[in-house]
N, C-alpha and C. Protein backbone atom coordinates (compact mmCIF):
# COMPACT_ATOMS: atom_id res chain seq x y z
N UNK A 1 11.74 165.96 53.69
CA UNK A 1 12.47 165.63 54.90
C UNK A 1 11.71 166.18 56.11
N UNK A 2 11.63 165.59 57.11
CA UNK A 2 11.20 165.49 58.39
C UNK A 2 11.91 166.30 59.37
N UNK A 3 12.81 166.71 59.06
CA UNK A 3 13.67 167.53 60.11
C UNK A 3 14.86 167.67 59.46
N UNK A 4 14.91 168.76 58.25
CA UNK A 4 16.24 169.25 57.61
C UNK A 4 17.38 169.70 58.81
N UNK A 5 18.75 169.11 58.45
CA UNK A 5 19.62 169.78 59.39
C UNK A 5 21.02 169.08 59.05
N UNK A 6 22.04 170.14 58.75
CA UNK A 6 23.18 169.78 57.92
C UNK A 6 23.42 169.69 56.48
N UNK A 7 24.00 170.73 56.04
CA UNK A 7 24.35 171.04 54.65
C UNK A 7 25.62 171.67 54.15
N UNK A 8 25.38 170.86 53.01
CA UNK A 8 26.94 170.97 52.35
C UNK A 8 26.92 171.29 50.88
N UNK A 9 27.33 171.67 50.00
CA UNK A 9 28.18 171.26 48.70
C UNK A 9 29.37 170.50 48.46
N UNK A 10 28.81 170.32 47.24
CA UNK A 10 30.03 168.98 46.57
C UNK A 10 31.05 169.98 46.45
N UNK A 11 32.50 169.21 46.02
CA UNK A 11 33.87 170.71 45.41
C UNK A 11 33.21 171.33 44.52
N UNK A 12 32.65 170.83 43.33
CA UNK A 12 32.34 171.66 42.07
C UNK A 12 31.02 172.17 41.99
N UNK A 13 30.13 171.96 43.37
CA UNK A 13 29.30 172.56 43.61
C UNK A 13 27.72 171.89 42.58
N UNK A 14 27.71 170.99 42.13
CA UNK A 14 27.13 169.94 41.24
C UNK A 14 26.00 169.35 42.02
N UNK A 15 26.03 169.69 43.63
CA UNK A 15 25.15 168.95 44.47
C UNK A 15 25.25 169.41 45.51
N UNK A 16 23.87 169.00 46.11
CA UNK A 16 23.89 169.42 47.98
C UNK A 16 23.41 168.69 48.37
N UNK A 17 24.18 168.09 49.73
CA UNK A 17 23.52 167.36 50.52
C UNK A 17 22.97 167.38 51.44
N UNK A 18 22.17 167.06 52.05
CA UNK A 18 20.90 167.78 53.47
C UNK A 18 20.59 166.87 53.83
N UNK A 19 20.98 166.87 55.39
CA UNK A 19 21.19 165.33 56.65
C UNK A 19 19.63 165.91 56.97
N UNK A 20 18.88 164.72 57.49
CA UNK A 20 17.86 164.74 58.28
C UNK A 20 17.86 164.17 59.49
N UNK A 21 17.57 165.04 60.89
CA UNK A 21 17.36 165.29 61.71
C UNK A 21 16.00 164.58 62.27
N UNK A 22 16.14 163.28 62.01
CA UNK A 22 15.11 161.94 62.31
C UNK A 22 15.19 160.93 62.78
N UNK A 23 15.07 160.88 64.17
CA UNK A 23 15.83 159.31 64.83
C UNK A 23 14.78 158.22 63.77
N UNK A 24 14.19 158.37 63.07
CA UNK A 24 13.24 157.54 62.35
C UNK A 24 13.79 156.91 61.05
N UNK A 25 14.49 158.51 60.70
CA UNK A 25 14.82 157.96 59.37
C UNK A 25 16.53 159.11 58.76
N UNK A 26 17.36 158.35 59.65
CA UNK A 26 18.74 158.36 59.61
C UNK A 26 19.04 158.76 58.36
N UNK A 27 18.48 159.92 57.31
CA UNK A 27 19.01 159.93 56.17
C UNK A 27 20.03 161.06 55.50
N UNK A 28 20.98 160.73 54.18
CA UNK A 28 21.43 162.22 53.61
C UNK A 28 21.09 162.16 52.34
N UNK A 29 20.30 163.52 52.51
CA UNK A 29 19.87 163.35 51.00
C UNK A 29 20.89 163.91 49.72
N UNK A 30 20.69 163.82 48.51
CA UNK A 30 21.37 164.44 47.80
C UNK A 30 20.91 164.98 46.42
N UNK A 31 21.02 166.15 46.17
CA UNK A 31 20.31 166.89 45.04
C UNK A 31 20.94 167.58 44.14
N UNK A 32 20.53 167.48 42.60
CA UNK A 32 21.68 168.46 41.44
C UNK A 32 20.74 169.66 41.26
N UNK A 33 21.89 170.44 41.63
CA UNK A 33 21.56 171.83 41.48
C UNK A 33 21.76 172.25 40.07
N UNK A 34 20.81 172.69 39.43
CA UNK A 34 20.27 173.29 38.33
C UNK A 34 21.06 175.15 38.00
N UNK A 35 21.21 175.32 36.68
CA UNK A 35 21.95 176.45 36.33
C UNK A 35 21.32 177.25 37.20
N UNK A 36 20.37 177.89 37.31
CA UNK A 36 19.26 178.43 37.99
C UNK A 36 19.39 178.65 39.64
N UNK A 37 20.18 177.61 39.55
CA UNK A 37 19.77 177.49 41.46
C UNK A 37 18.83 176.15 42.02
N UNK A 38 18.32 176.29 40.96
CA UNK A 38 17.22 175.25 41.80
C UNK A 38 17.81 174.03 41.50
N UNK A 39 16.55 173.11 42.51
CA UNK A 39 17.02 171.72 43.43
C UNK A 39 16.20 170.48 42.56
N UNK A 40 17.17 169.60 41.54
CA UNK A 40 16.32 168.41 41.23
C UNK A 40 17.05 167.02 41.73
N UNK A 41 16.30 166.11 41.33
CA UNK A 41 16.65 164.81 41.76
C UNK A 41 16.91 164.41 42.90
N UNK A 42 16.35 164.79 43.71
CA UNK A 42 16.21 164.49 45.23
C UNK A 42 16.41 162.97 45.27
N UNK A 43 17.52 162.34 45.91
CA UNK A 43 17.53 160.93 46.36
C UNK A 43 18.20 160.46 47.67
N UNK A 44 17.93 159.62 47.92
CA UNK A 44 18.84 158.89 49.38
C UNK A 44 20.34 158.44 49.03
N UNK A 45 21.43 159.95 49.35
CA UNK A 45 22.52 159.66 49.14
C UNK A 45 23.35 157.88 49.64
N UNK A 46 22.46 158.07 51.40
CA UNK A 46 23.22 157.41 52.34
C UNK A 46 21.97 156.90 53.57
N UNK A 47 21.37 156.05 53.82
CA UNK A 47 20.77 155.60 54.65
C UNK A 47 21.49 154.97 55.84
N UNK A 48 21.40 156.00 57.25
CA UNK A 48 21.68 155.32 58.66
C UNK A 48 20.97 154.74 59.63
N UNK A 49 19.68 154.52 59.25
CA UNK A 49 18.65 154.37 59.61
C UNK A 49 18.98 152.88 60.64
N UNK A 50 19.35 152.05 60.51
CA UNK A 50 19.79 150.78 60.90
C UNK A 50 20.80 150.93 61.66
N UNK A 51 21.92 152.13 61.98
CA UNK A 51 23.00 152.02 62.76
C UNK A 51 22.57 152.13 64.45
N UNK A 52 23.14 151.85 65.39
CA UNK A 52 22.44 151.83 66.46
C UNK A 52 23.10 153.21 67.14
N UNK A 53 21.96 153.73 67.89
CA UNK A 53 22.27 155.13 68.54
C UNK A 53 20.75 155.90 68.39
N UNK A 54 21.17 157.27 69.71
CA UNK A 54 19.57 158.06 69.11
C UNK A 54 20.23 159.16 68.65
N UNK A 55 21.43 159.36 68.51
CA UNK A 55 21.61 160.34 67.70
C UNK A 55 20.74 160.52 66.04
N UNK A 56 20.61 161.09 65.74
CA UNK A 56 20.15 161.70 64.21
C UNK A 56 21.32 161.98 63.38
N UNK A 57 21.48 162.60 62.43
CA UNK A 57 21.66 163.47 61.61
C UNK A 57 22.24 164.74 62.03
N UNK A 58 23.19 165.24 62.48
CA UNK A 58 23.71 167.16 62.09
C UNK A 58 24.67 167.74 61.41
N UNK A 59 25.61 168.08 61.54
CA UNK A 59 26.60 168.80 60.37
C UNK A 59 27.37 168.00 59.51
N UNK A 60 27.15 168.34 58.48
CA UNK A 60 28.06 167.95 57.32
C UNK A 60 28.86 168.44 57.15
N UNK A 61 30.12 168.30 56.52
CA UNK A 61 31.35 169.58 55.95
C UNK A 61 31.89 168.00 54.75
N UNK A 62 32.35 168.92 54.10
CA UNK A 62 33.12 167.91 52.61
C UNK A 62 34.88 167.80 52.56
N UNK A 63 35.45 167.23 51.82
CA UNK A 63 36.58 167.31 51.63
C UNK A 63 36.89 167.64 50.53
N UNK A 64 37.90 167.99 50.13
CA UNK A 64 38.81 168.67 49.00
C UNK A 64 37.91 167.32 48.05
N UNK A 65 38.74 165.87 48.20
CA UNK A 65 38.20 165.01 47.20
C UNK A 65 36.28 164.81 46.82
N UNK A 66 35.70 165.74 48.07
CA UNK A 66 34.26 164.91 47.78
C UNK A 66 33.79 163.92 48.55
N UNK A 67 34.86 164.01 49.94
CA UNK A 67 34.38 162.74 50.61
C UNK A 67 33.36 163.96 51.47
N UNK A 68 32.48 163.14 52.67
CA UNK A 68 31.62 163.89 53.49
C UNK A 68 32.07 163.10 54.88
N UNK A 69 31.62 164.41 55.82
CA UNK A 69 31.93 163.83 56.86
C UNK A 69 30.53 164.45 57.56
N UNK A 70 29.80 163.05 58.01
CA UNK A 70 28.66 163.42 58.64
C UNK A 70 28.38 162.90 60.42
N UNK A 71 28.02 164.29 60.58
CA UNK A 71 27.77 163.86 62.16
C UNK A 71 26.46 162.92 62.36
N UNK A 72 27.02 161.70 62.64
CA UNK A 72 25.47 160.79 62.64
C UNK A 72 25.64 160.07 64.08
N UNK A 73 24.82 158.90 64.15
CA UNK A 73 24.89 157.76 65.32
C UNK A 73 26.24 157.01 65.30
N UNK A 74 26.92 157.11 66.53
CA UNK A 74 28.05 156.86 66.92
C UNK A 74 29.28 157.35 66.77
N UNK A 75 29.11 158.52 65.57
CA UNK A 75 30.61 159.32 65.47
C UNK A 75 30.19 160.20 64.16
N UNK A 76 31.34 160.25 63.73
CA UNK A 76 31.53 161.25 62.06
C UNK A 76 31.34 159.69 60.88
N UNK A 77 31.04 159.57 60.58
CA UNK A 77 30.72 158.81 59.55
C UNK A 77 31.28 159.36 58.06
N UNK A 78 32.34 158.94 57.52
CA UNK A 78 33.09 159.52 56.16
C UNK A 78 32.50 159.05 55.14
N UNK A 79 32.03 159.43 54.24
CA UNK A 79 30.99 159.41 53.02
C UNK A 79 32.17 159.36 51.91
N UNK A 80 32.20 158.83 50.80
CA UNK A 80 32.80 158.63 49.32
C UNK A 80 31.66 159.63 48.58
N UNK A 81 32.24 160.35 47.64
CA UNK A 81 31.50 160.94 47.30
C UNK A 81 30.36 160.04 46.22
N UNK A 82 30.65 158.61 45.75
CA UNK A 82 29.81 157.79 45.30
C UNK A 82 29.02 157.17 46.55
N UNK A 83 28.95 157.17 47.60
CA UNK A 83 27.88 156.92 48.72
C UNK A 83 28.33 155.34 49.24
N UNK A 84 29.98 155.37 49.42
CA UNK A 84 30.20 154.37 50.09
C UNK A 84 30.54 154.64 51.75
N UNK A 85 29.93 154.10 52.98
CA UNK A 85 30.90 154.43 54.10
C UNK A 85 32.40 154.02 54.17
N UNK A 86 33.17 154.93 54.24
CA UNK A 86 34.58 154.65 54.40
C UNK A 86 35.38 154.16 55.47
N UNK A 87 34.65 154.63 56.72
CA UNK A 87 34.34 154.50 58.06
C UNK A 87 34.10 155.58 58.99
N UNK A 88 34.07 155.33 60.65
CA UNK A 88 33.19 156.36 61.53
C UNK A 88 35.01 157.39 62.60
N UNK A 89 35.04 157.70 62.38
CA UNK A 89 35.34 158.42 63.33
C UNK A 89 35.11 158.48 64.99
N UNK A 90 35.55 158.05 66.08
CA UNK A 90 34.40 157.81 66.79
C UNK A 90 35.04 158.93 68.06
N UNK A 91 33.84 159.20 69.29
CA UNK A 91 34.82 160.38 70.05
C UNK A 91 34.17 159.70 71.42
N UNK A 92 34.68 160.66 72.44
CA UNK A 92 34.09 160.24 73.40
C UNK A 92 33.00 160.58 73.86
N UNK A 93 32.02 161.52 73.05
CA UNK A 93 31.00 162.10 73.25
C UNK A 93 30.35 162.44 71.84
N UNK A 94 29.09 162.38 71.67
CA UNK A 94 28.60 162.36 70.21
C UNK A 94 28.31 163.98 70.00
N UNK A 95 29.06 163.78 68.22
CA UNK A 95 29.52 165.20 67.64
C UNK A 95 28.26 165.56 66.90
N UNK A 96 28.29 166.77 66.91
CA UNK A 96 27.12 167.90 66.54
C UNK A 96 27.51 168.56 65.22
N UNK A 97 28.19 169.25 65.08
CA UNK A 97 28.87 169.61 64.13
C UNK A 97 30.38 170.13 63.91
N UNK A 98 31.02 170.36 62.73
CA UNK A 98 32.57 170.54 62.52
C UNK A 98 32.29 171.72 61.29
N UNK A 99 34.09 171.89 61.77
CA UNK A 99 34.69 172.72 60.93
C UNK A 99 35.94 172.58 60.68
N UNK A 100 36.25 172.99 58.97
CA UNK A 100 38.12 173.05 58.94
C UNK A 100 38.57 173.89 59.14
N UNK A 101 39.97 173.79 59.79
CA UNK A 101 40.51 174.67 60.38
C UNK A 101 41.95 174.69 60.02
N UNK A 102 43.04 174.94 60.24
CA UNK A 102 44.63 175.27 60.48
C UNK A 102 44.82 175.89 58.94
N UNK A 103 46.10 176.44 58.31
CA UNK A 103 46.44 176.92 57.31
C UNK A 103 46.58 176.01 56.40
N UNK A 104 46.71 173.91 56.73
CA UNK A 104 46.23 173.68 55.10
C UNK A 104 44.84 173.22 55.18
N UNK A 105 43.88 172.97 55.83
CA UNK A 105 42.72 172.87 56.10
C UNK A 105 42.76 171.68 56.61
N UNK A 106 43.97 171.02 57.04
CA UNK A 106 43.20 169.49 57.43
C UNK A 106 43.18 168.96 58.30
N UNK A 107 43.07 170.39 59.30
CA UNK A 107 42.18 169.93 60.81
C UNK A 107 40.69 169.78 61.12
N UNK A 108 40.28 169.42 61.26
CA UNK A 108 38.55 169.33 61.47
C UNK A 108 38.87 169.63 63.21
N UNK A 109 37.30 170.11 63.13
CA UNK A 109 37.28 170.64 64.69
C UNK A 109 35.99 170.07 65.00
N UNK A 110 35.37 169.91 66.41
CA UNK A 110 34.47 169.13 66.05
C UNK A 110 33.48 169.31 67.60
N UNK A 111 32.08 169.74 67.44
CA UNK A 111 31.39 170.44 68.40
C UNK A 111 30.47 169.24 68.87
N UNK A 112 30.70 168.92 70.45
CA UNK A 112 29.70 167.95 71.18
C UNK A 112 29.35 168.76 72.11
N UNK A 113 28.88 167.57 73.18
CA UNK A 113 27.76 168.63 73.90
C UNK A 113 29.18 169.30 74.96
N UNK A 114 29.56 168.73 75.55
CA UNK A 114 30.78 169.57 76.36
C UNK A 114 31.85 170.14 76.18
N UNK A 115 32.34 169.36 74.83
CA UNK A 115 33.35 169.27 74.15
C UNK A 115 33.87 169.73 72.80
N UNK A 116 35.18 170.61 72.30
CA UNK A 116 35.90 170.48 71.27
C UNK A 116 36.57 169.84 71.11
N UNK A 117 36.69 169.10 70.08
CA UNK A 117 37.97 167.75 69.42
C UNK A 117 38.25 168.24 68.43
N UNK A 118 39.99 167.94 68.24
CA UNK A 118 40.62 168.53 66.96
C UNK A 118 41.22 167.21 66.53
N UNK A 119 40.84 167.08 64.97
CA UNK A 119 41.85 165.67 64.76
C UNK A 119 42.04 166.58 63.21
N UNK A 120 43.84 165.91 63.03
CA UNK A 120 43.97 165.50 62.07
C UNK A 120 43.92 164.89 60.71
N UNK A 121 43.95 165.24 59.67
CA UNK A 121 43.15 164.22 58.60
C UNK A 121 44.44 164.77 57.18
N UNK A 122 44.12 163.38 56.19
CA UNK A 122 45.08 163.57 54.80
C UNK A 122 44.87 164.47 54.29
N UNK A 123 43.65 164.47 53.72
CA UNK A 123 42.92 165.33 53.11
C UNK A 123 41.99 166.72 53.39
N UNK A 124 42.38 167.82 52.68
CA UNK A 124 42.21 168.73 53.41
C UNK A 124 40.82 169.36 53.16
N UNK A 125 40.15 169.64 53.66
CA UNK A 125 38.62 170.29 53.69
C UNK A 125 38.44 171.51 52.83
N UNK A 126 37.08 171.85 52.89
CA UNK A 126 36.44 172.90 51.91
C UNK A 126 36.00 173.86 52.91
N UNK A 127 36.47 175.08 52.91
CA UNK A 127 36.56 176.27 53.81
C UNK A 127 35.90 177.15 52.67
N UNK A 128 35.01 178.08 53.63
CA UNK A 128 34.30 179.27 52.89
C UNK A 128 35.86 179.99 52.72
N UNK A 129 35.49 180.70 51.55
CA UNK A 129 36.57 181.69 50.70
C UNK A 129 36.83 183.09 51.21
């Protein structure tokens, strides 16, 4: 990758995904993590390469189910954890990165250049322990 930036784990921790930070090449990668630690099977979870915007690639965060929510060109972009877009999220200013937040987790919070946005969501996010 050309400009690593944005990372996550899956729920069961089976994978990581790592956004690249490439108006060239809009990608998230995704890799199985090995007993060990280490990183195989590197592949192209999700190609944005074609969406229009100069945004890139920045924060990822996951959901309880495995969905992803990636800060890309034109909004949050919701990932299936099989690598379908679900759809974008969109704001009035393009988002940088998020976090979950409230006591059941299923506020996302969400960092642009001037701005915090708090939205709502079903499903509740994966918060450090």
């Amino acid at each position: 990758l050309s400009g690593p930036n944005g990372i996550a784990l899956s729920p069961d921790e089976r994978y990581l995904y790592v956004g690249n930070w490439d108006p060239e090449r809009k990608i998230v990668m995704r890799y199985d993590i090995l007993a060990q630690g280490a990183l195989s099977n590197g592949a192209v979870f999700f190609d944005m390469t074609g969406a229009p915007g100069e945004d890139a690639i920045d924060g990822i965060k996951v959901d309880q189910e495995g969905n992803l929510y990636v800060c890309g060109p034109g909004g949050i972009w919701i990932l299936s954890a099989e690598g379908s877009h679900l759809g974008t999220l969109r704001l009035p200013e393009a988002p940088h990165n998020l976090a979950w937040g409230d006591e059941d987790g299923r506020t996302l919070y969400i960092a642009a250049l001037t701005s915090i946005y708090r939205i709502r969501l079903g499903i509740p996010g994966i918060r450090p322990a």
